[in-house]
PDB file of N, CA and C in Angstrom:
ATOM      1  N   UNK A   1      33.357   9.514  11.605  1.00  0.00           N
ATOM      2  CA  UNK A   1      32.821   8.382  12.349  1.00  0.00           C
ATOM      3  C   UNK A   1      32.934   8.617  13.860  1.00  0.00           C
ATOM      4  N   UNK A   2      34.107   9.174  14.256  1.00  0.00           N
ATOM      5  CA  UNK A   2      34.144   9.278  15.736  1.00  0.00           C
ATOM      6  C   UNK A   2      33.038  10.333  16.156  1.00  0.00           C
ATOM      7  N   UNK A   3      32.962  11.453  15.658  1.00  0.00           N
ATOM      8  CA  UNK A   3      31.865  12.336  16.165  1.00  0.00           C
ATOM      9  C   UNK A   3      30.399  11.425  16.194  1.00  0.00           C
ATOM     10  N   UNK A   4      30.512  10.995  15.289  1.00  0.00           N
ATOM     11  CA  UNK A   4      28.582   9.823  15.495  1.00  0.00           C
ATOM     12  C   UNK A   4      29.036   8.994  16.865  1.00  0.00           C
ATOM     13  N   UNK A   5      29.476   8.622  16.785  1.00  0.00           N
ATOM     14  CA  UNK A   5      29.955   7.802  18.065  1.00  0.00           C
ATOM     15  C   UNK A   5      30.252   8.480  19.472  1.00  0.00           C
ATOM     16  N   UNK A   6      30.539   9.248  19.366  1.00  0.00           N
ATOM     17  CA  UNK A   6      30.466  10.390  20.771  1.00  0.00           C
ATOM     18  C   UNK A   6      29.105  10.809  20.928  1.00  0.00           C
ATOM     19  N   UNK A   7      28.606  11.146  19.586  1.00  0.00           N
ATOM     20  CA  UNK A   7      26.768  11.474  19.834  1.00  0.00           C
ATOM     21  C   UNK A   7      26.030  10.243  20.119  1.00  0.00           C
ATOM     22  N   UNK A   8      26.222   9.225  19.806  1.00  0.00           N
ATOM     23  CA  UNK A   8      25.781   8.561  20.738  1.00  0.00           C
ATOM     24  C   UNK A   8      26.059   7.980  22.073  1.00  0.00           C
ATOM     25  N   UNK A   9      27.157   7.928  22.666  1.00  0.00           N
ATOM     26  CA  UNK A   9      27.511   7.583  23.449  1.00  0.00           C
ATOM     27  C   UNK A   9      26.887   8.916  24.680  1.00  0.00           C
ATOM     28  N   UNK A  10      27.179   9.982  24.658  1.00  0.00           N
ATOM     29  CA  UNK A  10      26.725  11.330  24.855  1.00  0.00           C
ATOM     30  C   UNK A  10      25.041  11.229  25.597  1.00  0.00           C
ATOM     31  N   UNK A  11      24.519  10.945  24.354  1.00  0.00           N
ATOM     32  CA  UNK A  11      22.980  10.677  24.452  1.00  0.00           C
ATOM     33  C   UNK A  11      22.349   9.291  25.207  1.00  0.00           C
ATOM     34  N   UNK A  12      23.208   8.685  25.228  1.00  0.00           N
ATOM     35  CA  UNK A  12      23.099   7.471  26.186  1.00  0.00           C
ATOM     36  C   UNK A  12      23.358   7.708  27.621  1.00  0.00           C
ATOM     37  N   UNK A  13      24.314   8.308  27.490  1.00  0.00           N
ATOM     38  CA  UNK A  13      25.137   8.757  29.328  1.00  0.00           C
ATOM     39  C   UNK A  13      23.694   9.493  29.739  1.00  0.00           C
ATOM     40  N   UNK A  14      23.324  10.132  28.971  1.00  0.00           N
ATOM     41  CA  UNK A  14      22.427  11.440  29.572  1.00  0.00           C
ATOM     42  C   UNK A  14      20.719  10.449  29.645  1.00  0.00           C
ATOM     43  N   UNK A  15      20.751   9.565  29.256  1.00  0.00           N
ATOM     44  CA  UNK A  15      19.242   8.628  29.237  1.00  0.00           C
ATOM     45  C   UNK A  15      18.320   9.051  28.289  1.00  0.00           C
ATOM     46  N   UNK A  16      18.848  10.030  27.400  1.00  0.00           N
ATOM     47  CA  UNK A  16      18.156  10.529  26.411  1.00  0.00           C
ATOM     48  C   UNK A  16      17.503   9.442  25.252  1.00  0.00           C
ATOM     49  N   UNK A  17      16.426   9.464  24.266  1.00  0.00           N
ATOM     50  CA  UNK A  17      15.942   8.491  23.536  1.00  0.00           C
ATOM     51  C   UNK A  17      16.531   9.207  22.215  1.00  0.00           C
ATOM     52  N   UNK A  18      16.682   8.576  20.847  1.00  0.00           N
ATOM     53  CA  UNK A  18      16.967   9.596  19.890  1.00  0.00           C
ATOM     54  C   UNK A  18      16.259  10.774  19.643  1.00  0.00           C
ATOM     55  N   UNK A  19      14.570  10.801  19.635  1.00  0.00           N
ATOM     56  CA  UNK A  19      13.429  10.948  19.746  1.00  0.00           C
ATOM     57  C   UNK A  19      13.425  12.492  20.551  1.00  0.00           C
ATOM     58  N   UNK A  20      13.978  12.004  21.627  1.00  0.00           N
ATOM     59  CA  UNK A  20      14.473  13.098  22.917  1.00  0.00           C
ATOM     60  C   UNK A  20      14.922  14.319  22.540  1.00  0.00           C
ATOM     61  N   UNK A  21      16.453  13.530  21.225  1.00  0.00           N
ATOM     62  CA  UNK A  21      17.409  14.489  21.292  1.00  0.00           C
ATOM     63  C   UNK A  21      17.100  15.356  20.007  1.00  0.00           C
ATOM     64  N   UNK A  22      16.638  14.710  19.443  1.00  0.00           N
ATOM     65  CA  UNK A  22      15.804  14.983  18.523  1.00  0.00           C
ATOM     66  C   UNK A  22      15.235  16.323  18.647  1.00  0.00           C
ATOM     67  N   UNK A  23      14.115  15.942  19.197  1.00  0.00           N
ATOM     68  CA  UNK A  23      13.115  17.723  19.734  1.00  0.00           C
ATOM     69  C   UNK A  23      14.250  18.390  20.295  1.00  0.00           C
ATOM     70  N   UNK A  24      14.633  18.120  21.007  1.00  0.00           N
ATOM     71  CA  UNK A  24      15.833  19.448  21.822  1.00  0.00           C
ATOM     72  C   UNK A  24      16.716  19.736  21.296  1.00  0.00           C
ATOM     73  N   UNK A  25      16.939  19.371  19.808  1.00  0.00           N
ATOM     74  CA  UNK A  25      17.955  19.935  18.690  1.00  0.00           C
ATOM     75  C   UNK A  25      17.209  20.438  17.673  1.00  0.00           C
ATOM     76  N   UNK A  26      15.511  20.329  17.649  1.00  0.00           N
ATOM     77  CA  UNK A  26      15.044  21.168  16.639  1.00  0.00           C
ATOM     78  C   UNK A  26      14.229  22.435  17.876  1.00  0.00           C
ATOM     79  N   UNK A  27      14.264  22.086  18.940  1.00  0.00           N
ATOM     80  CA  UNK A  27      13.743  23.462  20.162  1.00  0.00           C
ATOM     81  C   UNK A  27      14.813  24.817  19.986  1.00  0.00           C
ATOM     82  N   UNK A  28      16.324  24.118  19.323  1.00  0.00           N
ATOM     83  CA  UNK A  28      17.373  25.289  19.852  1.00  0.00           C
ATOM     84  C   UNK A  28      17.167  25.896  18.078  1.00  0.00           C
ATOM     85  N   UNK A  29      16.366  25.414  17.703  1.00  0.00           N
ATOM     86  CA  UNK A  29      16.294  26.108  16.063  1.00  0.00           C
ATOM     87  C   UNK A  29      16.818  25.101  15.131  1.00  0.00           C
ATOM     88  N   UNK A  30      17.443  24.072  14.958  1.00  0.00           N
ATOM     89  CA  UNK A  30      18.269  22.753  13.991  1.00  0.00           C
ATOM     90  C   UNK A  30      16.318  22.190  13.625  1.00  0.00           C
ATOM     91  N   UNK A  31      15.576  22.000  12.874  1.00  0.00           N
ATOM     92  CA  UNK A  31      14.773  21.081  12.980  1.00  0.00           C
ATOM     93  C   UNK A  31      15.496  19.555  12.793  1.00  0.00           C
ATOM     94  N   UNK A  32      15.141  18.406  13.625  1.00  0.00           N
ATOM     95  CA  UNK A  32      15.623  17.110  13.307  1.00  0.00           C
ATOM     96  C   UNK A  32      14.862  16.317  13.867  1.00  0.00           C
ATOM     97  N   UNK A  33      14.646  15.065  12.966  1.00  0.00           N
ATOM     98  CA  UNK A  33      13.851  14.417  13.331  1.00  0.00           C
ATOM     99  C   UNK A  33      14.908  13.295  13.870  1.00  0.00           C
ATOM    100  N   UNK A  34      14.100  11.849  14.399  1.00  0.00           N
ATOM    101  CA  UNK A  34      14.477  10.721  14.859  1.00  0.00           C
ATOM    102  C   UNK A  34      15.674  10.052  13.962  1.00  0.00           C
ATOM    103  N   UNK A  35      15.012  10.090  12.972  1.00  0.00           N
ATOM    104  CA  UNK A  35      15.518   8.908  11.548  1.00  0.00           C
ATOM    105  C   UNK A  35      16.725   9.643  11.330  1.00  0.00           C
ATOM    106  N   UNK A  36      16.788  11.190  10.866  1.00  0.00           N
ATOM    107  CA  UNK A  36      17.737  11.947  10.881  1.00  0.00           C
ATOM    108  C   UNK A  36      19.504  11.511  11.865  1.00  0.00           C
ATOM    109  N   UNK A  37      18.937  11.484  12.944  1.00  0.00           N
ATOM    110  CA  UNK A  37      19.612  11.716  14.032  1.00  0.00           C
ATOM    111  C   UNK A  37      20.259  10.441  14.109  1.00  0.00           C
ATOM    112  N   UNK A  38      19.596   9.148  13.667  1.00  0.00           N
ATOM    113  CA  UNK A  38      19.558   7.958  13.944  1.00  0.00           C
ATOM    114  C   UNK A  38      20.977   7.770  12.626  1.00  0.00           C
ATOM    115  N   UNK A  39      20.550   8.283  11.537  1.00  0.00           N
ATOM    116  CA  UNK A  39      21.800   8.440  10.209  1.00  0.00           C
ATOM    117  C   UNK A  39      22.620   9.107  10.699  1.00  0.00           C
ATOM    118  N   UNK A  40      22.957   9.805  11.794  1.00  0.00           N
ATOM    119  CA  UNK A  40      24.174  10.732  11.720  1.00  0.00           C
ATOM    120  C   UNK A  40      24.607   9.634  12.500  1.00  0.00           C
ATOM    121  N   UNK A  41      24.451   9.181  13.591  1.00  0.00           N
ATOM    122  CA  UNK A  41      25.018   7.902  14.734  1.00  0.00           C
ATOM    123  C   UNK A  41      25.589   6.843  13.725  1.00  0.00           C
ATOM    124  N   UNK A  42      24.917   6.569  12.967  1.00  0.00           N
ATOM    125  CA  UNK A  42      25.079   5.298  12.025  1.00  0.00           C
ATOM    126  C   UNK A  42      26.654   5.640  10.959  1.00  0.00           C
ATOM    127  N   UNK A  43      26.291   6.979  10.745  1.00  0.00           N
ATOM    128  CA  UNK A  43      27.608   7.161   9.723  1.00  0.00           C
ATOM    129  C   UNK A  43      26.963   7.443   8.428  1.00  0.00           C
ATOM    130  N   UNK A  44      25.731   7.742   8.397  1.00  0.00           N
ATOM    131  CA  UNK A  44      25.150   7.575   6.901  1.00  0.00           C
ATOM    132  C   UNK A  44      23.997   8.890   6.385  1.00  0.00           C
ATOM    133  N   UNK A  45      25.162   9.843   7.043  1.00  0.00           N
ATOM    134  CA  UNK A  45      24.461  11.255   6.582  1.00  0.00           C
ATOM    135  C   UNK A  45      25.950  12.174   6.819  1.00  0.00           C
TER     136      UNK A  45
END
């Protein structure tokens, strides 16, 4: 739980959208989408 919570907090500091972080975690090779990203913050992946 704490790591989802640092990723978001993280992605907030930086003005990033999930959307954002999204592409620039499937650019470094991870493909991930929004919804994805949105379940790891949540606790439910």
């Amino acid at each position: 739980m704490q790591a989802a919570r640092t990723i978001e907090i993280l992605r907030t500091e930086r003005g990033l959208s999930q959307r954002q972080l999204a592409d620039r975690v499937t650019a470094f090779g991870r493909p991930m989408s929004n919804t994805m990203l949105s379940r790891i913050e949540r606790a439910q992946r």
